[in-house]
PDB file of N, CA and C in Angstrom:
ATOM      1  N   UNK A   1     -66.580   0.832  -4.691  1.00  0.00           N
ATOM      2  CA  UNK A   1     -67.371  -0.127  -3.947  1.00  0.00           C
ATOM      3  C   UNK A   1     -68.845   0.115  -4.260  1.00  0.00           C
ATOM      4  N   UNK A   2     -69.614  -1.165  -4.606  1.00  0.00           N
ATOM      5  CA  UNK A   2     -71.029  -0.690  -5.162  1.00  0.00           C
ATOM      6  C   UNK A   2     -71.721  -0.708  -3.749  1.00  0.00           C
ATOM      7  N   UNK A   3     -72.698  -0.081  -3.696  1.00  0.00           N
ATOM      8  CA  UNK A   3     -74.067  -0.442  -2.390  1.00  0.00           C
ATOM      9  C   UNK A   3     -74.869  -0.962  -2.193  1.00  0.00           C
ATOM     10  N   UNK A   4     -74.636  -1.435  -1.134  1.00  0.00           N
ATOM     11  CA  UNK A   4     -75.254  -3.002  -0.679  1.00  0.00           C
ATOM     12  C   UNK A   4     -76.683  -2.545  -1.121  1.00  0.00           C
ATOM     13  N   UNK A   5     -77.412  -1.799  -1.062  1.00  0.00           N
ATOM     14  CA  UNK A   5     -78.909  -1.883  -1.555  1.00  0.00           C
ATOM     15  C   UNK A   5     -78.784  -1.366  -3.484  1.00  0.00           C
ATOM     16  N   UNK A   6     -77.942  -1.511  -3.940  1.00  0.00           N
ATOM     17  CA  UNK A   6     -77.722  -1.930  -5.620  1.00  0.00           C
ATOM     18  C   UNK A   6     -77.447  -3.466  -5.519  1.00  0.00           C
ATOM     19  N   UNK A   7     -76.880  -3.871  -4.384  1.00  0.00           N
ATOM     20  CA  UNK A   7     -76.373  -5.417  -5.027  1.00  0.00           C
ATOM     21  C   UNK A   7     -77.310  -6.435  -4.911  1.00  0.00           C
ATOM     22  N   UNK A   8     -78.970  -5.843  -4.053  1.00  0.00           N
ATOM     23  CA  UNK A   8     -79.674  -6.482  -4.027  1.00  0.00           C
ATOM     24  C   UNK A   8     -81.089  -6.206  -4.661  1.00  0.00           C
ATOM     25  N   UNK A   9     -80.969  -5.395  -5.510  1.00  0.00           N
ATOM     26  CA  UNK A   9     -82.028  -4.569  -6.726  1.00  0.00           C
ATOM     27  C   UNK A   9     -82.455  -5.785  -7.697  1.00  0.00           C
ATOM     28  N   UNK A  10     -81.826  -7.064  -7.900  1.00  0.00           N
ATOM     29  CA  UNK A  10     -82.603  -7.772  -8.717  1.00  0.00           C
ATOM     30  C   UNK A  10     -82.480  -8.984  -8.217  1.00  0.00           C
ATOM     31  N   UNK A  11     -81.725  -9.409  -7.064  1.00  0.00           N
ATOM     32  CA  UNK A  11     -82.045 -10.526  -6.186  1.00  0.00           C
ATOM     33  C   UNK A  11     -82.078 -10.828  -4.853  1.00  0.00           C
ATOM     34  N   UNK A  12     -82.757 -11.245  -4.052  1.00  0.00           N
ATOM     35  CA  UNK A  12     -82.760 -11.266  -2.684  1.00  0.00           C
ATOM     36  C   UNK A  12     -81.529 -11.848  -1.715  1.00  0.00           C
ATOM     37  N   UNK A  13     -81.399 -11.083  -0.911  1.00  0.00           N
ATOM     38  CA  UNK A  13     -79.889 -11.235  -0.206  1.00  0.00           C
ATOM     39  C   UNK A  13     -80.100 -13.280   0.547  1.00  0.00           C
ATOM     40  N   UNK A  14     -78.149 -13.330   0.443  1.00  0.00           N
ATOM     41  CA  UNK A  14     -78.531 -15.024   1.009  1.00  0.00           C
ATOM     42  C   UNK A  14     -78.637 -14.941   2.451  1.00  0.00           C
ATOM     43  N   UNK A  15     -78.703 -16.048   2.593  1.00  0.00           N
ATOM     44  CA  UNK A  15     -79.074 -16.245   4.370  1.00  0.00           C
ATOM     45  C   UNK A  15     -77.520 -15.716   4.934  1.00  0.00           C
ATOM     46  N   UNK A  16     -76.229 -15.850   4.415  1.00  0.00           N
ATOM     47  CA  UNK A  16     -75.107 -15.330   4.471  1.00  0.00           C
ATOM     48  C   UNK A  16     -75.106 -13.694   4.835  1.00  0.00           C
ATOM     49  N   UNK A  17     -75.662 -13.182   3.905  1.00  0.00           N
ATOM     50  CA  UNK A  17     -75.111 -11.744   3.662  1.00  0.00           C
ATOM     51  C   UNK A  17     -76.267 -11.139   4.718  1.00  0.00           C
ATOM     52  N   UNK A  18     -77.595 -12.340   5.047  1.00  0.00           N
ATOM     53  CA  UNK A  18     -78.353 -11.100   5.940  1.00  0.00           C
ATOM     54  C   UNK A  18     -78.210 -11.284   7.487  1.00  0.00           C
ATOM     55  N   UNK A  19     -77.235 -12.168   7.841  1.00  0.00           N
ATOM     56  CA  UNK A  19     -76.072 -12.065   8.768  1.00  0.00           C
ATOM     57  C   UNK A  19     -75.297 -11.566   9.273  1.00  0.00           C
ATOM     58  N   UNK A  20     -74.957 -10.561   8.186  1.00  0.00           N
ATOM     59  CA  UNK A  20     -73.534  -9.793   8.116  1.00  0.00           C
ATOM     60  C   UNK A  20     -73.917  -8.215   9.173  1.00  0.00           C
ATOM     61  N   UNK A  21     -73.257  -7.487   9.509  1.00  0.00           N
ATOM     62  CA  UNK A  21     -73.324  -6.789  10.094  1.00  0.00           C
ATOM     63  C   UNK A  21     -73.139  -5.541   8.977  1.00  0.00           C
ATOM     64  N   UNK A  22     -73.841  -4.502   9.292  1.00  0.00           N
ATOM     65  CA  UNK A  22     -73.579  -3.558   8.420  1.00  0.00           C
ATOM     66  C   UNK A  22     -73.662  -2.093   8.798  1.00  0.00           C
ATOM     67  N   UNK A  23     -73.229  -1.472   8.552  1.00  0.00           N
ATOM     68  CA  UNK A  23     -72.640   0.111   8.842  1.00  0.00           C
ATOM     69  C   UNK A  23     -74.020   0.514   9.534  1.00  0.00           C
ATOM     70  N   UNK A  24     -74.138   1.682  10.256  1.00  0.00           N
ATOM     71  CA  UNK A  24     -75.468   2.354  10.628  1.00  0.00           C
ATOM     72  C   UNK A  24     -75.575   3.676   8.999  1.00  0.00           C
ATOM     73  N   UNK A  25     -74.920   4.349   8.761  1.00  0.00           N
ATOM     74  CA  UNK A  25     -74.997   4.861   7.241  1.00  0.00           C
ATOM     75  C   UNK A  25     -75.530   4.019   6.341  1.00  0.00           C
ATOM     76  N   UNK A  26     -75.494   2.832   6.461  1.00  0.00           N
ATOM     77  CA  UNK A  26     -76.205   1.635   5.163  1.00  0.00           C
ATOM     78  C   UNK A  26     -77.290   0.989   5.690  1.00  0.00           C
ATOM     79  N   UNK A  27     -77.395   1.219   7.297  1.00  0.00           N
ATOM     80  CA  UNK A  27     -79.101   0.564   7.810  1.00  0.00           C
ATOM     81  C   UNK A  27     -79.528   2.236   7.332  1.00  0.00           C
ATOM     82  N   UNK A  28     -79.470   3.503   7.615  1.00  0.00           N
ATOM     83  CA  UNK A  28     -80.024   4.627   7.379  1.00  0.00           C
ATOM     84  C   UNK A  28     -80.503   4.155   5.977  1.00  0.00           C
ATOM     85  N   UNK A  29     -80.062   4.231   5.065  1.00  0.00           N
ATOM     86  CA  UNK A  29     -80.491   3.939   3.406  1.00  0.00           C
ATOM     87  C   UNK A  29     -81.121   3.177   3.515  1.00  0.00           C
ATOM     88  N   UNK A  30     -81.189   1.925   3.879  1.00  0.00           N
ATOM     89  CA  UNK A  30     -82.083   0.109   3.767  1.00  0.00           C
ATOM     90  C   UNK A  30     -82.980   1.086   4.199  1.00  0.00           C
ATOM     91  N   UNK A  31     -83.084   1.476   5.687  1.00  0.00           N
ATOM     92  CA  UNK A  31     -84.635   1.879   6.541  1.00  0.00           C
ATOM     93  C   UNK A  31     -85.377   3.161   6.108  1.00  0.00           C
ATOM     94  N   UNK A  32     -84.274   4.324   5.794  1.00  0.00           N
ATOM     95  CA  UNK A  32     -84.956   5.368   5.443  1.00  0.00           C
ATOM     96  C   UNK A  32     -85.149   6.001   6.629  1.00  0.00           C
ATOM     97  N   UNK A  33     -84.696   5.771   7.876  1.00  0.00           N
ATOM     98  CA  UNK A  33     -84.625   6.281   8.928  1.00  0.00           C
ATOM     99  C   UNK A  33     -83.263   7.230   9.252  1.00  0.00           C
ATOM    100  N   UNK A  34     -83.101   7.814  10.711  1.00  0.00           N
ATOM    101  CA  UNK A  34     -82.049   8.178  10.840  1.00  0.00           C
ATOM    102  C   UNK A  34     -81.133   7.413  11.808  1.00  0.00           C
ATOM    103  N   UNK A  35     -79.849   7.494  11.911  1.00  0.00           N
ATOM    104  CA  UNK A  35     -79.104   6.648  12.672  1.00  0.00           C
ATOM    105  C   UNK A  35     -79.903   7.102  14.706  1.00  0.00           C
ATOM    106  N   UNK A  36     -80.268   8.356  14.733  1.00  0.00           N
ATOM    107  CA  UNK A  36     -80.486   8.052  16.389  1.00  0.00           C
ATOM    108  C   UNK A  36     -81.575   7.537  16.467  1.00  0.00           C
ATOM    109  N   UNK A  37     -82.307   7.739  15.057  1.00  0.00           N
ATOM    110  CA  UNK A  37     -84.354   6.671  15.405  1.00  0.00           C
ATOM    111  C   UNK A  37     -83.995   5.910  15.465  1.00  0.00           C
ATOM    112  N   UNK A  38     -82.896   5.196  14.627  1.00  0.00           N
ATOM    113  CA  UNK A  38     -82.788   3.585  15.194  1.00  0.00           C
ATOM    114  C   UNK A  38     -82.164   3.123  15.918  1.00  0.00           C
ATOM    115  N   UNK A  39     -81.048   3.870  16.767  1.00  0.00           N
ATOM    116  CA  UNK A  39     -81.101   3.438  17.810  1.00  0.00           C
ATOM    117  C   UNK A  39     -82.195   3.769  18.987  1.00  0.00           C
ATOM    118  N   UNK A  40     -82.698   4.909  19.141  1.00  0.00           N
ATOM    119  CA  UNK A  40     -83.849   5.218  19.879  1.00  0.00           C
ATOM    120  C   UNK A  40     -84.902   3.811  19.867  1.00  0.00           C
ATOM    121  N   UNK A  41     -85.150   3.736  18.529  1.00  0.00           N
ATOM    122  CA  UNK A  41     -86.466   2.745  18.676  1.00  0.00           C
ATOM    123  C   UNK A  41     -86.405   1.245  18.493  1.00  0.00           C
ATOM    124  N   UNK A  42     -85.075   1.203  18.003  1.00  0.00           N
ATOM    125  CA  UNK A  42     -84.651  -0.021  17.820  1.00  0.00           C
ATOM    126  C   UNK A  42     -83.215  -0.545  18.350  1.00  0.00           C
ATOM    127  N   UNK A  43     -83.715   0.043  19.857  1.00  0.00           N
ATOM    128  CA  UNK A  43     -81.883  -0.118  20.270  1.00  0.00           C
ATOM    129  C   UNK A  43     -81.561  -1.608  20.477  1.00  0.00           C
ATOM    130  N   UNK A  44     -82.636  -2.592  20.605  1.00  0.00           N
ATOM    131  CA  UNK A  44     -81.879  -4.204  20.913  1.00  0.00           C
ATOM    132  C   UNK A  44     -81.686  -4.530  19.997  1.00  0.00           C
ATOM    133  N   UNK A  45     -81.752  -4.053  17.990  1.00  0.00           N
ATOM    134  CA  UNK A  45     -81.109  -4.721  17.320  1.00  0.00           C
ATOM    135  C   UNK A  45     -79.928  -3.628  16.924  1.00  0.00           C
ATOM    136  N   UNK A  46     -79.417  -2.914  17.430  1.00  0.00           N
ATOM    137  CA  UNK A  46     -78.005  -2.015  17.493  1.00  0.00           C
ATOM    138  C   UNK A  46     -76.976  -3.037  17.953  1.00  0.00           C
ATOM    139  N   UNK A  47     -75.869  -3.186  17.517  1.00  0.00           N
ATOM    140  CA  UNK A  47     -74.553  -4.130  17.936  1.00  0.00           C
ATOM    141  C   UNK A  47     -73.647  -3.179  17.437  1.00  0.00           C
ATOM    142  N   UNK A  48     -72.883  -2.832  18.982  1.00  0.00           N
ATOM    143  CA  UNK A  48     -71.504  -2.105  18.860  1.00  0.00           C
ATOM    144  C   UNK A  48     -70.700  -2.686  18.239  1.00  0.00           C
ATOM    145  N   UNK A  49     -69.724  -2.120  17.170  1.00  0.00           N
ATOM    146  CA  UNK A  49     -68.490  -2.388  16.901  1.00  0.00           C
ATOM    147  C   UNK A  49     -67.719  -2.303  17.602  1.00  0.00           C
ATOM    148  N   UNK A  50     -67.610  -0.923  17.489  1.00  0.00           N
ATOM    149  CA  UNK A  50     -66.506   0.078  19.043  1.00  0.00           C
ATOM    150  C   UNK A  50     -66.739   1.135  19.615  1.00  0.00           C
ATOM    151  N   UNK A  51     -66.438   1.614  20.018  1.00  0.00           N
ATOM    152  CA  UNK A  51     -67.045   2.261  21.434  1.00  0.00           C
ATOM    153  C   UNK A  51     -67.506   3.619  20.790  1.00  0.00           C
ATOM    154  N   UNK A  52     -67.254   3.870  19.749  1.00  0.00           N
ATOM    155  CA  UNK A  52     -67.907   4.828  19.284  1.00  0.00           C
ATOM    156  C   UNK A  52     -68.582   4.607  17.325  1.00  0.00           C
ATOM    157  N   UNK A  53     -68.658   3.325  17.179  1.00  0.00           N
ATOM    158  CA  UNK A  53     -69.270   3.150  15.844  1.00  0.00           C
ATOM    159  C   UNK A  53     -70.601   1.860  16.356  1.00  0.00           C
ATOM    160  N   UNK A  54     -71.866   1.930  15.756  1.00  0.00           N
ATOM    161  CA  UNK A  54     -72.725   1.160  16.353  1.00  0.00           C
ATOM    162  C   UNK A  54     -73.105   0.672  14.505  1.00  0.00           C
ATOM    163  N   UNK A  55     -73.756  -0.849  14.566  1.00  0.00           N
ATOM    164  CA  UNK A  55     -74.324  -1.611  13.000  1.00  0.00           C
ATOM    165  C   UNK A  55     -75.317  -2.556  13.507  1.00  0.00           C
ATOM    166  N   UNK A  56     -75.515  -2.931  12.565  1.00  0.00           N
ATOM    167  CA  UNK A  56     -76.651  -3.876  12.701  1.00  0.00           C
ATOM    168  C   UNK A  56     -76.928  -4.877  11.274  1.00  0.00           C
ATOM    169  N   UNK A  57     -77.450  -5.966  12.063  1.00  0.00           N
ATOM    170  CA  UNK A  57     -77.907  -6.990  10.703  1.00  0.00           C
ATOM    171  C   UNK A  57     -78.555  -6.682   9.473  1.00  0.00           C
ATOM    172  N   UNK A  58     -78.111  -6.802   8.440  1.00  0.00           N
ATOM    173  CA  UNK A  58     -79.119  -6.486   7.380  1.00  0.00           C
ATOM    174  C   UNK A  58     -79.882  -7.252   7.577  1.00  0.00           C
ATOM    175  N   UNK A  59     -80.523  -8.247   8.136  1.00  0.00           N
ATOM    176  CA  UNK A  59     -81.612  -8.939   8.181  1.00  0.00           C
ATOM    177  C   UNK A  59     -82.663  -7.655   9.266  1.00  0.00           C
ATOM    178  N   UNK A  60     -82.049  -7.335   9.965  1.00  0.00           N
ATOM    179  CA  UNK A  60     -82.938  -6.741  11.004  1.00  0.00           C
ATOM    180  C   UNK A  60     -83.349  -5.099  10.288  1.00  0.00           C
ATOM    181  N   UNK A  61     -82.260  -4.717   9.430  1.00  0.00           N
ATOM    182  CA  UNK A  61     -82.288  -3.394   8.703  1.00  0.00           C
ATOM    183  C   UNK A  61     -83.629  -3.685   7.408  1.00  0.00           C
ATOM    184  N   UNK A  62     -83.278  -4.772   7.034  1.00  0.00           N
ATOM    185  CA  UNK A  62     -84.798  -5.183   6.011  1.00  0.00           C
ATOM    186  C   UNK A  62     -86.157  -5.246   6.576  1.00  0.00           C
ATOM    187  N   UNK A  63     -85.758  -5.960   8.354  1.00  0.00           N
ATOM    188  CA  UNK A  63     -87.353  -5.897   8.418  1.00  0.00           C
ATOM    189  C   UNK A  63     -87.653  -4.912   9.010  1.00  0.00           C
ATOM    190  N   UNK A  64     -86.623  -3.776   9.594  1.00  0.00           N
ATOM    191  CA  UNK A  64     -87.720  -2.540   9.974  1.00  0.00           C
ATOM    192  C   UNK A  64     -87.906  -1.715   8.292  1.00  0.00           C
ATOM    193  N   UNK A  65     -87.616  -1.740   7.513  1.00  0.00           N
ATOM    194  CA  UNK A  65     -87.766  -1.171   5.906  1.00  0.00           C
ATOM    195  C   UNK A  65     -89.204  -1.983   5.779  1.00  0.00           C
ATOM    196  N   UNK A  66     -89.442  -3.308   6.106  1.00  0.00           N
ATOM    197  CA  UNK A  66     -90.494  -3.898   6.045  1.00  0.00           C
ATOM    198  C   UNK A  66     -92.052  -3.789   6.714  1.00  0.00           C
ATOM    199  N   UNK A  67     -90.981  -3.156   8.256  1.00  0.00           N
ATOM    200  CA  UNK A  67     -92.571  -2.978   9.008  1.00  0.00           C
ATOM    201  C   UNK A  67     -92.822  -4.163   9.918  1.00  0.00           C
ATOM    202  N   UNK A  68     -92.319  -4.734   9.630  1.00  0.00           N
ATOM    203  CA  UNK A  68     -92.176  -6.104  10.685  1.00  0.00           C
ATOM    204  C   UNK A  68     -91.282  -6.360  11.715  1.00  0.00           C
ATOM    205  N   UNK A  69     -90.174  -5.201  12.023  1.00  0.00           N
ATOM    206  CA  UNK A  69     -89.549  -4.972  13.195  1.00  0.00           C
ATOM    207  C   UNK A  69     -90.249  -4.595  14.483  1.00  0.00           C
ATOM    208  N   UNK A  70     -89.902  -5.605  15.585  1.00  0.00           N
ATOM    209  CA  UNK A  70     -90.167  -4.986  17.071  1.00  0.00           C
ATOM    210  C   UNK A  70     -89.780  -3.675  17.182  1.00  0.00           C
ATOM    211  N   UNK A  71     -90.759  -2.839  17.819  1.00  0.00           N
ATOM    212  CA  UNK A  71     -89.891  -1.367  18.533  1.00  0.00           C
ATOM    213  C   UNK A  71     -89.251  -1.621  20.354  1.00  0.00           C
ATOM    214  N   UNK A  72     -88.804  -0.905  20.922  1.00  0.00           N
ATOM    215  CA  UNK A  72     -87.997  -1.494  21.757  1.00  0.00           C
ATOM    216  C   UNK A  72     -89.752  -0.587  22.640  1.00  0.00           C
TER     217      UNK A  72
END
């Protein structure tokens, strides 16, 4: 399985894929953060899976990588 931040190294993700929900291990990589900073600082864009796995939008994982994410 390739990684989602290789599959978007030479083109920008669609309005589809930055929809998608994605692992907290693959927002860690996008952000460069760690999984409890972002939930700590960014807990309203955290969405449980299950009761013990938490993800989030790659749209929302790009814009804290960006700097343009709300902090909570």
């Amino acid at each position: 399985m390739t990684s989602i931040i290789d599959d978007f190294s030479e083109r920008s993700p669609t309005w589809l894929e930055q929809e998608s929900i994605i692992r907290m291990a693959v927002a860690e990589k996008v952000t460069s953060l760690s999984a409890d900073n972002i939930r700590r600082n960014y807990r309203h864009l955290v969405v449980k899976l299950s009761p013990r796995r938490d993800g989030m939008k790659l749209r929302d994982a790009l814009a804290i990588a960006n700097g343009t994410a709300r902090r909570t």
